[in-house]
Protein backbone atom coordinates (compact mmCIF):
# COMPACT_ATOMS: atom_id res chain seq x y z
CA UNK A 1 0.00 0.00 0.00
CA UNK A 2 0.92 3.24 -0.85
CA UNK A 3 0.09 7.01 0.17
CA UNK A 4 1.16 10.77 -0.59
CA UNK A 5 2.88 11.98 2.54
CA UNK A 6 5.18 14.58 0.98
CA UNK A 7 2.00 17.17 -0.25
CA UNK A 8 2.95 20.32 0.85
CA UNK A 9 -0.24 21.60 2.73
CA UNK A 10 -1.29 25.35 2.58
CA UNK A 11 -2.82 26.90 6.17
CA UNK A 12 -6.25 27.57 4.70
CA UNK A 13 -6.23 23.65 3.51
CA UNK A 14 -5.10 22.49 6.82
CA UNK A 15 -7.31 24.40 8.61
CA UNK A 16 -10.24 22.85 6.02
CA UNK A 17 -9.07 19.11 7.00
CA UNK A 18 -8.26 19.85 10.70
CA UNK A 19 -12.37 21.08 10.79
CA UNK A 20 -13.45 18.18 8.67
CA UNK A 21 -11.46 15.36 10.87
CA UNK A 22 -12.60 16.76 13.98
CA UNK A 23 -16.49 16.89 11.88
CA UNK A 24 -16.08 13.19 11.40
CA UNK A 25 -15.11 12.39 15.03
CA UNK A 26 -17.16 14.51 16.57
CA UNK A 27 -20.09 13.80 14.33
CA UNK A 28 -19.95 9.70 14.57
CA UNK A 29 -19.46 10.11 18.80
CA UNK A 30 -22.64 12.35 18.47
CA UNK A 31 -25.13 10.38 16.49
CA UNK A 32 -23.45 7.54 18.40
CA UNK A 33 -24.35 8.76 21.97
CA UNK A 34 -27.68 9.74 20.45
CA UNK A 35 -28.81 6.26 19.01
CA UNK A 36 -27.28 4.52 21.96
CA UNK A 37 -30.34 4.52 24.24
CA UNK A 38 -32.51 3.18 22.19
CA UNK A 39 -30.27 0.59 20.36
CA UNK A 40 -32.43 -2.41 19.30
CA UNK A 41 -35.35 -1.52 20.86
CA UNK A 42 -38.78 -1.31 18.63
CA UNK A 43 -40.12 1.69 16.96
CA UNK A 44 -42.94 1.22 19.25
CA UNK A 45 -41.36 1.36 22.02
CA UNK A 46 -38.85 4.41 21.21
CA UNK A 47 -41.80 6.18 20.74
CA UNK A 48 -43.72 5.31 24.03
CA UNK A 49 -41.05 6.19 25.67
CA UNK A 50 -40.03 9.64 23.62
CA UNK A 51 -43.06 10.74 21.97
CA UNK A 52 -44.88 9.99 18.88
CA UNK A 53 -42.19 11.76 16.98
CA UNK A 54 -39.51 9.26 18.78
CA UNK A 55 -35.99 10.23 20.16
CA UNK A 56 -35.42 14.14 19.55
CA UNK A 57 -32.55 14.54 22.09
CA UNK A 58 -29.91 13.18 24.05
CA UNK A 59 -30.95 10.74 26.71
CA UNK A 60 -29.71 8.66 29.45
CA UNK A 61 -28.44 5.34 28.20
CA UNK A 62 -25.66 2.42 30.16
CA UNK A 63 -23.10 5.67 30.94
CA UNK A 64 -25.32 8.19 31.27
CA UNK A 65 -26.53 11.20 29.06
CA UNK A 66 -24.18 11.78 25.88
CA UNK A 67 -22.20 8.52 26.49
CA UNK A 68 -20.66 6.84 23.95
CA UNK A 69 -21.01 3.03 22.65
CA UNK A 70 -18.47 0.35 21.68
CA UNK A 71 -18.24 1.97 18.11
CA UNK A 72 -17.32 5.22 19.45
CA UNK A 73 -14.05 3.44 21.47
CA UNK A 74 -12.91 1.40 18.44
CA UNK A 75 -13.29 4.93 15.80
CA UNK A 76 -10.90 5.93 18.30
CA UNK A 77 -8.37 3.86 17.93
CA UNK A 78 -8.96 3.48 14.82
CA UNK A 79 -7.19 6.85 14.58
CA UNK A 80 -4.42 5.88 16.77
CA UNK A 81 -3.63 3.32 14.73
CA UNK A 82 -3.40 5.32 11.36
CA UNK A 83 -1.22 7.65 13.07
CA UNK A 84 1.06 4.78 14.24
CA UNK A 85 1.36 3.19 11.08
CA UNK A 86 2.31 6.70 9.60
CA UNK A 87 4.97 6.65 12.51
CA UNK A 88 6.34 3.23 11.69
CA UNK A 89 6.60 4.14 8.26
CA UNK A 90 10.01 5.69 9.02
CA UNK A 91 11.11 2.17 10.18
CA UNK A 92 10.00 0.93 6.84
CA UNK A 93 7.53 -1.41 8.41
CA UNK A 94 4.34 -0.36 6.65
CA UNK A 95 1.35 -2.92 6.54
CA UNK A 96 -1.61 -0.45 8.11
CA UNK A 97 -3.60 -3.53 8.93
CA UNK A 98 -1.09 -4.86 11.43
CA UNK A 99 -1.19 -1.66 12.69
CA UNK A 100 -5.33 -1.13 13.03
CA UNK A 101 -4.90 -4.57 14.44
CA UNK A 102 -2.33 -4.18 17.40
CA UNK A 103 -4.71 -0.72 17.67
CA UNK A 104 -7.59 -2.91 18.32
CA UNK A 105 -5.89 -5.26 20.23
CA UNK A 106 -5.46 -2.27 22.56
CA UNK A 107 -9.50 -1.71 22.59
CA UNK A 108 -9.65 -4.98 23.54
CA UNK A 109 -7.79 -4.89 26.73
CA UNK A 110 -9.87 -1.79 27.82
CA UNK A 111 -13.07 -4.38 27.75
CA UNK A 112 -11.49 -6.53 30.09
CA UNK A 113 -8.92 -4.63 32.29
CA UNK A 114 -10.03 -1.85 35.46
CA UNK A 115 -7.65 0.52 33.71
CA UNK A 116 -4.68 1.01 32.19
CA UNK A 117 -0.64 -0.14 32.51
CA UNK A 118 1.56 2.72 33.12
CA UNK A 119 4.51 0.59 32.97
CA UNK A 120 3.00 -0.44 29.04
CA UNK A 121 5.08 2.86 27.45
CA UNK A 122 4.50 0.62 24.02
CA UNK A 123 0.74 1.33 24.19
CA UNK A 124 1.10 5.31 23.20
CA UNK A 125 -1.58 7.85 24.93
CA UNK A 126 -4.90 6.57 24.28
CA UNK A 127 -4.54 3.62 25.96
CA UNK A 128 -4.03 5.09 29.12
CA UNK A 129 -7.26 7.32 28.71
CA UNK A 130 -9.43 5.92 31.93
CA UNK A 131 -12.87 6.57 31.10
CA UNK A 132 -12.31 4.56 27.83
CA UNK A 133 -11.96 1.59 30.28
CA UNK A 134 -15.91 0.92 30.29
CA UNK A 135 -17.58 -1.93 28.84
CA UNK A 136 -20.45 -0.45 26.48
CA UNK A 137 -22.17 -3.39 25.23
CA UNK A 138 -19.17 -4.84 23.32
CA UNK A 139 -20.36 -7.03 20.54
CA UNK A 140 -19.55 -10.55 20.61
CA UNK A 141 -17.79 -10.57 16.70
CA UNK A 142 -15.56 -7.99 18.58
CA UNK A 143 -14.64 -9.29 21.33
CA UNK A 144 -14.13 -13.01 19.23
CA UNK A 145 -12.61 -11.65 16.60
CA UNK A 146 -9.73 -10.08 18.84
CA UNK A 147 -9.67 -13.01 21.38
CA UNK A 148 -6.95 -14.58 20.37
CA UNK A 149 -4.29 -12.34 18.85
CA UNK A 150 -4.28 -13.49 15.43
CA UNK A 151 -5.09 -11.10 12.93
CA UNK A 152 -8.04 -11.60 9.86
CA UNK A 153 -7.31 -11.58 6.60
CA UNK A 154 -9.16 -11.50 3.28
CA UNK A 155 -7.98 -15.53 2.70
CA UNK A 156 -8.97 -16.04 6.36
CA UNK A 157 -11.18 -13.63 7.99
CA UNK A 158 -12.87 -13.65 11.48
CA UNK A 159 -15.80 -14.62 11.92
CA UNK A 160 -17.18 -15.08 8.25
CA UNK A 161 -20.70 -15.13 8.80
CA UNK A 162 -21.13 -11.99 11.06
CA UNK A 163 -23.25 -9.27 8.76
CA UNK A 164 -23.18 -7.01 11.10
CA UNK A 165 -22.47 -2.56 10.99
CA UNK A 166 -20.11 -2.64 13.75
CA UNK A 167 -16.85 -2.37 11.30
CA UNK A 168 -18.36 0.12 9.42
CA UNK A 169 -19.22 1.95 12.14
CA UNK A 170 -15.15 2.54 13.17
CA UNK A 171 -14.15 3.09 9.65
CA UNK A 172 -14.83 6.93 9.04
CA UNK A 173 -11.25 7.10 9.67
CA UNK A 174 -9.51 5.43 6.77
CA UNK A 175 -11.87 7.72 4.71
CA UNK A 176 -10.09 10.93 5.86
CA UNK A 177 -6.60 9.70 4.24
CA UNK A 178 -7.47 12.02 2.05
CA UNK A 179 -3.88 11.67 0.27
CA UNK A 180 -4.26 8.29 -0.68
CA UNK A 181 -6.03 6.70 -3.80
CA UNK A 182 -9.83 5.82 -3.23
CA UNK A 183 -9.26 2.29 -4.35
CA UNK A 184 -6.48 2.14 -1.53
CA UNK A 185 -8.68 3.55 0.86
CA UNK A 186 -11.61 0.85 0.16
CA UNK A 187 -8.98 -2.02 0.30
CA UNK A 188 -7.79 -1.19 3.44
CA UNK A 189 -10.93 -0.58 5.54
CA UNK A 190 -12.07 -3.84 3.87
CA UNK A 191 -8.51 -5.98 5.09
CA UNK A 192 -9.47 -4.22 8.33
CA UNK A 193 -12.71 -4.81 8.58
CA UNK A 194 -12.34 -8.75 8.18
CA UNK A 195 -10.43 -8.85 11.31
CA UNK A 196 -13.41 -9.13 12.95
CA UNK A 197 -16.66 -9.13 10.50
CA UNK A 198 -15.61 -11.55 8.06
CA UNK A 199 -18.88 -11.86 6.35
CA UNK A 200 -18.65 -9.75 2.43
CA UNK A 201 -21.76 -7.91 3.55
CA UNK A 202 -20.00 -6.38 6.51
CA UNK A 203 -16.62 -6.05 4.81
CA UNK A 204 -17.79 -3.94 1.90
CA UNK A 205 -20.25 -2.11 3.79
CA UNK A 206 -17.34 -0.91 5.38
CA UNK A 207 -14.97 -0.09 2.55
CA UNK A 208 -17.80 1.64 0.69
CA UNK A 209 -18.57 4.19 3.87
CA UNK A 210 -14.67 4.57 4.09
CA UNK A 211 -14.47 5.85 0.57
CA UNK A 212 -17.83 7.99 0.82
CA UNK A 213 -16.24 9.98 4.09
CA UNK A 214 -12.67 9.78 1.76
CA UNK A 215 -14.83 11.92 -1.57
CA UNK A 216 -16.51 13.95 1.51
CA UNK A 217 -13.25 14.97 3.23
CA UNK A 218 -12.41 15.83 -0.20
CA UNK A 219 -14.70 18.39 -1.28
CA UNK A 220 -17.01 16.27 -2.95
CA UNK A 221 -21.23 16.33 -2.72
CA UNK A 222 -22.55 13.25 -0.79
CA UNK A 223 -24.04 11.94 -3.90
CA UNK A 224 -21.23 12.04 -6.14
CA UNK A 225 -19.58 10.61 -2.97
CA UNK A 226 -22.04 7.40 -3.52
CA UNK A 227 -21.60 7.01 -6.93
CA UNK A 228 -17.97 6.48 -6.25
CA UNK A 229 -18.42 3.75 -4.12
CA UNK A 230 -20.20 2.11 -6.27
CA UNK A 231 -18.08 2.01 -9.26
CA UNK A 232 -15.14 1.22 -7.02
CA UNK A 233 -16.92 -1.58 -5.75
CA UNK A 234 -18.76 -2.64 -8.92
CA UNK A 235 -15.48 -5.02 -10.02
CA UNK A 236 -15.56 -6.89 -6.44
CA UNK A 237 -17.52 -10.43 -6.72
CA UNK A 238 -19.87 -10.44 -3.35
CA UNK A 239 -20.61 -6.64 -3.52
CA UNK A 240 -23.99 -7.02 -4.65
CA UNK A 241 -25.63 -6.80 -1.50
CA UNK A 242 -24.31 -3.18 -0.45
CA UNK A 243 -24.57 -2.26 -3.96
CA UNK A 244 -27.82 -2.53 -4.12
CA UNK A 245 -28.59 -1.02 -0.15
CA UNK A 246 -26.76 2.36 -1.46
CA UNK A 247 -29.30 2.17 -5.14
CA UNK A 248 -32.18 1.97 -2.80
CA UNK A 249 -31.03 4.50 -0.45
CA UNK A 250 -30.52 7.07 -3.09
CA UNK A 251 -33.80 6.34 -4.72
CA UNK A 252 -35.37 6.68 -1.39
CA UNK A 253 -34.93 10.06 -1.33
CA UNK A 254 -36.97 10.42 -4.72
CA UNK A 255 -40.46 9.69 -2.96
CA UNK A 256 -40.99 11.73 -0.70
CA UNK A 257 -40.72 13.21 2.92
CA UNK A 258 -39.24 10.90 5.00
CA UNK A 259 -40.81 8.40 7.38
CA UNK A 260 -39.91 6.24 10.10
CA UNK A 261 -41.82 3.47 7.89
CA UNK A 262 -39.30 4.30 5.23
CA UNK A 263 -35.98 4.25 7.38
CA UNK A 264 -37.13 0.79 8.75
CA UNK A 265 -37.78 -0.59 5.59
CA UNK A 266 -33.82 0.53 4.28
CA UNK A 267 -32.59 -0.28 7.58
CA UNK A 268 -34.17 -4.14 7.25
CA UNK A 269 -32.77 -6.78 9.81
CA UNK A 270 -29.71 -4.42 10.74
CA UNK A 271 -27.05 -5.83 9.30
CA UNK A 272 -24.28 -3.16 8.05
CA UNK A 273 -25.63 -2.55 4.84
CA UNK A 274 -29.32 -1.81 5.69
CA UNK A 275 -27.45 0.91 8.42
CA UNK A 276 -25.48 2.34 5.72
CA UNK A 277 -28.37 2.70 3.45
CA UNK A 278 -30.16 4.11 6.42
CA UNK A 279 -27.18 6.55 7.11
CA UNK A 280 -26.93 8.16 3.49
CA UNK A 281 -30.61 8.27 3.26
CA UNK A 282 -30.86 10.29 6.22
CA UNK A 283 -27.66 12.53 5.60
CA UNK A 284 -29.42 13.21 1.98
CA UNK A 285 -32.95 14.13 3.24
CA UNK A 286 -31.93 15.78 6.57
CA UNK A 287 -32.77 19.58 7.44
CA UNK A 288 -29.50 20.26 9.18
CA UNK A 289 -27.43 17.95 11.41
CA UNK A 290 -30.05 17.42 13.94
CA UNK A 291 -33.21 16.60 11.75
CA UNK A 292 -30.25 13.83 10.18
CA UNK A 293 -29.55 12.19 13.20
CA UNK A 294 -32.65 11.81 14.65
CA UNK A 295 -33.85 10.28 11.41
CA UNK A 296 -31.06 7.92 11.64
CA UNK A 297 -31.88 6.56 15.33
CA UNK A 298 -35.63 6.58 15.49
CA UNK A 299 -36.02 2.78 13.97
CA UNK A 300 -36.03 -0.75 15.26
CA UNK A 301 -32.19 -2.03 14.75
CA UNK A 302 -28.74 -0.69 15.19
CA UNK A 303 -29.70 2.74 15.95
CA UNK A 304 -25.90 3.50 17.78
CA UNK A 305 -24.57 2.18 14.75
CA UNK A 306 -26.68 4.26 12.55
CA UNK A 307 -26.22 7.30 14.21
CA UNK A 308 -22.50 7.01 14.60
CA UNK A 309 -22.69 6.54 10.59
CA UNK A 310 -24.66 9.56 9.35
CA UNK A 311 -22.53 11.76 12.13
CA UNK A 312 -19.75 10.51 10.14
CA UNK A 313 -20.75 10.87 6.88
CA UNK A 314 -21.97 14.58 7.82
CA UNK A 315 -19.20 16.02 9.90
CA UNK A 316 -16.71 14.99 6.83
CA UNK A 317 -18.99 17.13 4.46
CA UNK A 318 -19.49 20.08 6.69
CA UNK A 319 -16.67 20.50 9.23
CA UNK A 320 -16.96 20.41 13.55
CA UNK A 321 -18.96 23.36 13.41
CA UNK A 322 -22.33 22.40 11.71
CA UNK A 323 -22.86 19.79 14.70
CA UNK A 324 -25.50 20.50 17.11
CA UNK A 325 -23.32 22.97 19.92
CA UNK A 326 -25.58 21.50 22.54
CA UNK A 327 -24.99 17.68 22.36
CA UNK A 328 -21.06 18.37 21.73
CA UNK A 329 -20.90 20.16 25.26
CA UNK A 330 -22.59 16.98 26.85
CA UNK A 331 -21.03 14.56 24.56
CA UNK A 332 -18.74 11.82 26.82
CA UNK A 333 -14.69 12.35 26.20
CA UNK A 334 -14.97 15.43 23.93
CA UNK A 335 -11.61 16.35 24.99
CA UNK A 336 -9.98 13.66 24.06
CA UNK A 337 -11.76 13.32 21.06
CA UNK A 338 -10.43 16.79 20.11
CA UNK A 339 -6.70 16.31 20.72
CA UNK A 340 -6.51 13.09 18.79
CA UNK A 341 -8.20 14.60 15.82
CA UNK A 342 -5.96 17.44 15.82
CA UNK A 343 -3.16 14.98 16.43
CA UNK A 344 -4.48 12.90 13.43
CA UNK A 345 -4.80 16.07 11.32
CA UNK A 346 -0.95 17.14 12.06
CA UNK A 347 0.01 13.82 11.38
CA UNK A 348 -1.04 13.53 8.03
CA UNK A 349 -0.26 17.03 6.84
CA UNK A 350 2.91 17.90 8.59
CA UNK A 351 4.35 14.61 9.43
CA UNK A 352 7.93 15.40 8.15
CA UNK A 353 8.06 18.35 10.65
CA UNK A 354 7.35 15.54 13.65
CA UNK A 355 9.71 12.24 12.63
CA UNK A 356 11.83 12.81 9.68
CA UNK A 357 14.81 13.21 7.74
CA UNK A 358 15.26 16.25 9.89
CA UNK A 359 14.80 15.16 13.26
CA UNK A 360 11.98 13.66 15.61
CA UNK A 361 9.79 15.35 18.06
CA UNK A 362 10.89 13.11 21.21
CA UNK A 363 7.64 13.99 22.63
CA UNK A 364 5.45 13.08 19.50
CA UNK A 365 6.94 9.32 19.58
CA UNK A 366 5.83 9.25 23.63
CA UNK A 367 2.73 9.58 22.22
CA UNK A 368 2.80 7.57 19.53
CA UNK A 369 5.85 4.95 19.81
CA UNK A 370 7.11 3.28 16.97
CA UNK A 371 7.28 -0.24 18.94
């Protein structure tokens, strides 16, 4: 795999991907805290509980108001590991899926240890972040899928019949290596993705929202951002099914105002391509931010997942500050969500300034060690 790392980046463009990074962080954590209280429960009973017009706010769900789910933690270090492997890149060890792996290796510990290691320097920052230490529902092709230590591949993925959204829902970040060839971009949050949803379904679901977020980041309309995907993942034998999810999702928005009826019907038994139908229907037909997520949550399946989706998929086209001011001042581990999205940002503009030819920033490889 290759990338462009040398780009020389003017301020006004940095500042452009700096707000569009933090957008896609910010905006998956938001529709993910939204959608997480009401995760797999009915229609019916979203609305008893909410109102006939369903979930229109923030609510209290397993850690409180504006907590995040599992998909929030593993976005995160999906980040972490992109910057590592940009790191490591100096050593001339670059495979980006063993790093994404050993990244989600780290998850995994924070599902199963009270905190973190100090004395594990290896592990970088993130890992020693203590509120990501909280089991939020962590799904079982996760937790399986990372169980042992040995990474997925293509020729021998985890768990191969697990449908699922969860690895689309971490894989807004591959989308934002904005240097990088599309078709690079799709193959990578695929390898990825198979290291713990092995099923096609999930695997392409995944590269296709990782090259929609990559158009996005990139200046491009959300449709033209669809189209895209789908002629990048046209060739690929098995891509039928989320080829198909992303036709009916765009001609959704051709009939009419939309319905909860509607979103359940493109969401359909919540595996990841029915929620990443559902999330480009709703980031298409939504007023503003809000209206958009809301849309995306109100239905009877993976409403987190949903949610974390279309706040993806809309912070990369607008930037941090069309999200909804409100939820982002409740929203669980803002802070930290902030400084490793501006860490991502410098990363992949000014890397050469932090570990290169020139010199290393000692502090920089604390945070981010090359072991």
């Amino acid at each position: 795999m290759g990338a462009t790392s040398g780009a020389v980046w003017g301020r006004t463009e940095q500042q452009d991907f700096r707000s569009r990074v933090r957008g896609t962080l910010l905006g998956a954590a938001v529709g993910d805290a939204l959608g997480a209280p009401v995760d797999g429960l009915s229609l019916e009973r979203i609305q008893e509980a909410h109102g006939p017009e369903g979930l229109a706010d923030l609510a209290s769900g397993p850690g409180g108001r504006g907590a995040i789910s599992r998909h929030t933690q593993l976005t995160l270090f999906s980040f972490d590991g992109l910057v590592r492997a940009q790191v490591r890149r100096d050593t001339g060890a670059w495979h980006p899926p063993t790093d994404l792996h050993r990244a989600y290796l780290r998850w995994a510990v924070t599902q199963h240890d009270w905190g973190p290691d100090e004395r594990r320097t290896e592990d970088g920052w993130l890992a020693r972040e203590e509120w990501l230490y909280a089991r939020r529902s962590p799904s079982r092709a996760c937790l399986l899928g990372l169980a042992d230590g040995t990474m997925g591949t293509l020729d021998a993925p985890k768990n191969p019949g697990e449908p699922g959204p969860d690895a689309a829902a971490r894989s807004a970040p591959f989308g934002l290596l904005v240097g990088w060839d599309p078709q690079l971009v799709l193959q990578l949050a695929i390898e990825c993705a198979a290291q713990t949803h092995g099923h096609p379904t999930a695997y392409f679901a995944a590269g296709a929202y990782a090259v929609i977020v990559h158009a996005l980041a990139r200046g491009e309309i959300l449709d033209a951002a669809v189209q895209r995907a789908l002629a990048l993942l046209a060739p690929r034998p098995g891509h039928q099914p989320v080829g198909d999810a992303l036709q009916r999702a765009l001609g959704a928005v051709r009939q009419g105002m939309p319905t909860a009826a509607r979103i359940e019907e493109l969401a359909g038994a919540g595996t990841a391509e029915g929620a990443l139908a559902v999330a480009v229907y709703c980031a298409l037909v939504g007023e503003d931010v809000r209206h958009a997520l809301c849309l995306a949550v109100n239905h009877g399946g993976p409403s987190a997942a949903t949610g974390a989706l279309t706040g993806g998929l809309l912070g990369a086209l607008h930037g941090e500050t069309a999200l909804p001011p409100a939820w982002l001042a409740e929203l669980e581990g803002r802070p930290t969500m902030l400084v490793l999205a501006d860490d991502f940002a410098m990363e992949m503009t000014q890397s050469p300034a932090l570990h290169g030819p020139g010199g290393s920033s000692p502090g920089w490889l604390v945070r981010y060690p090359r072991a």
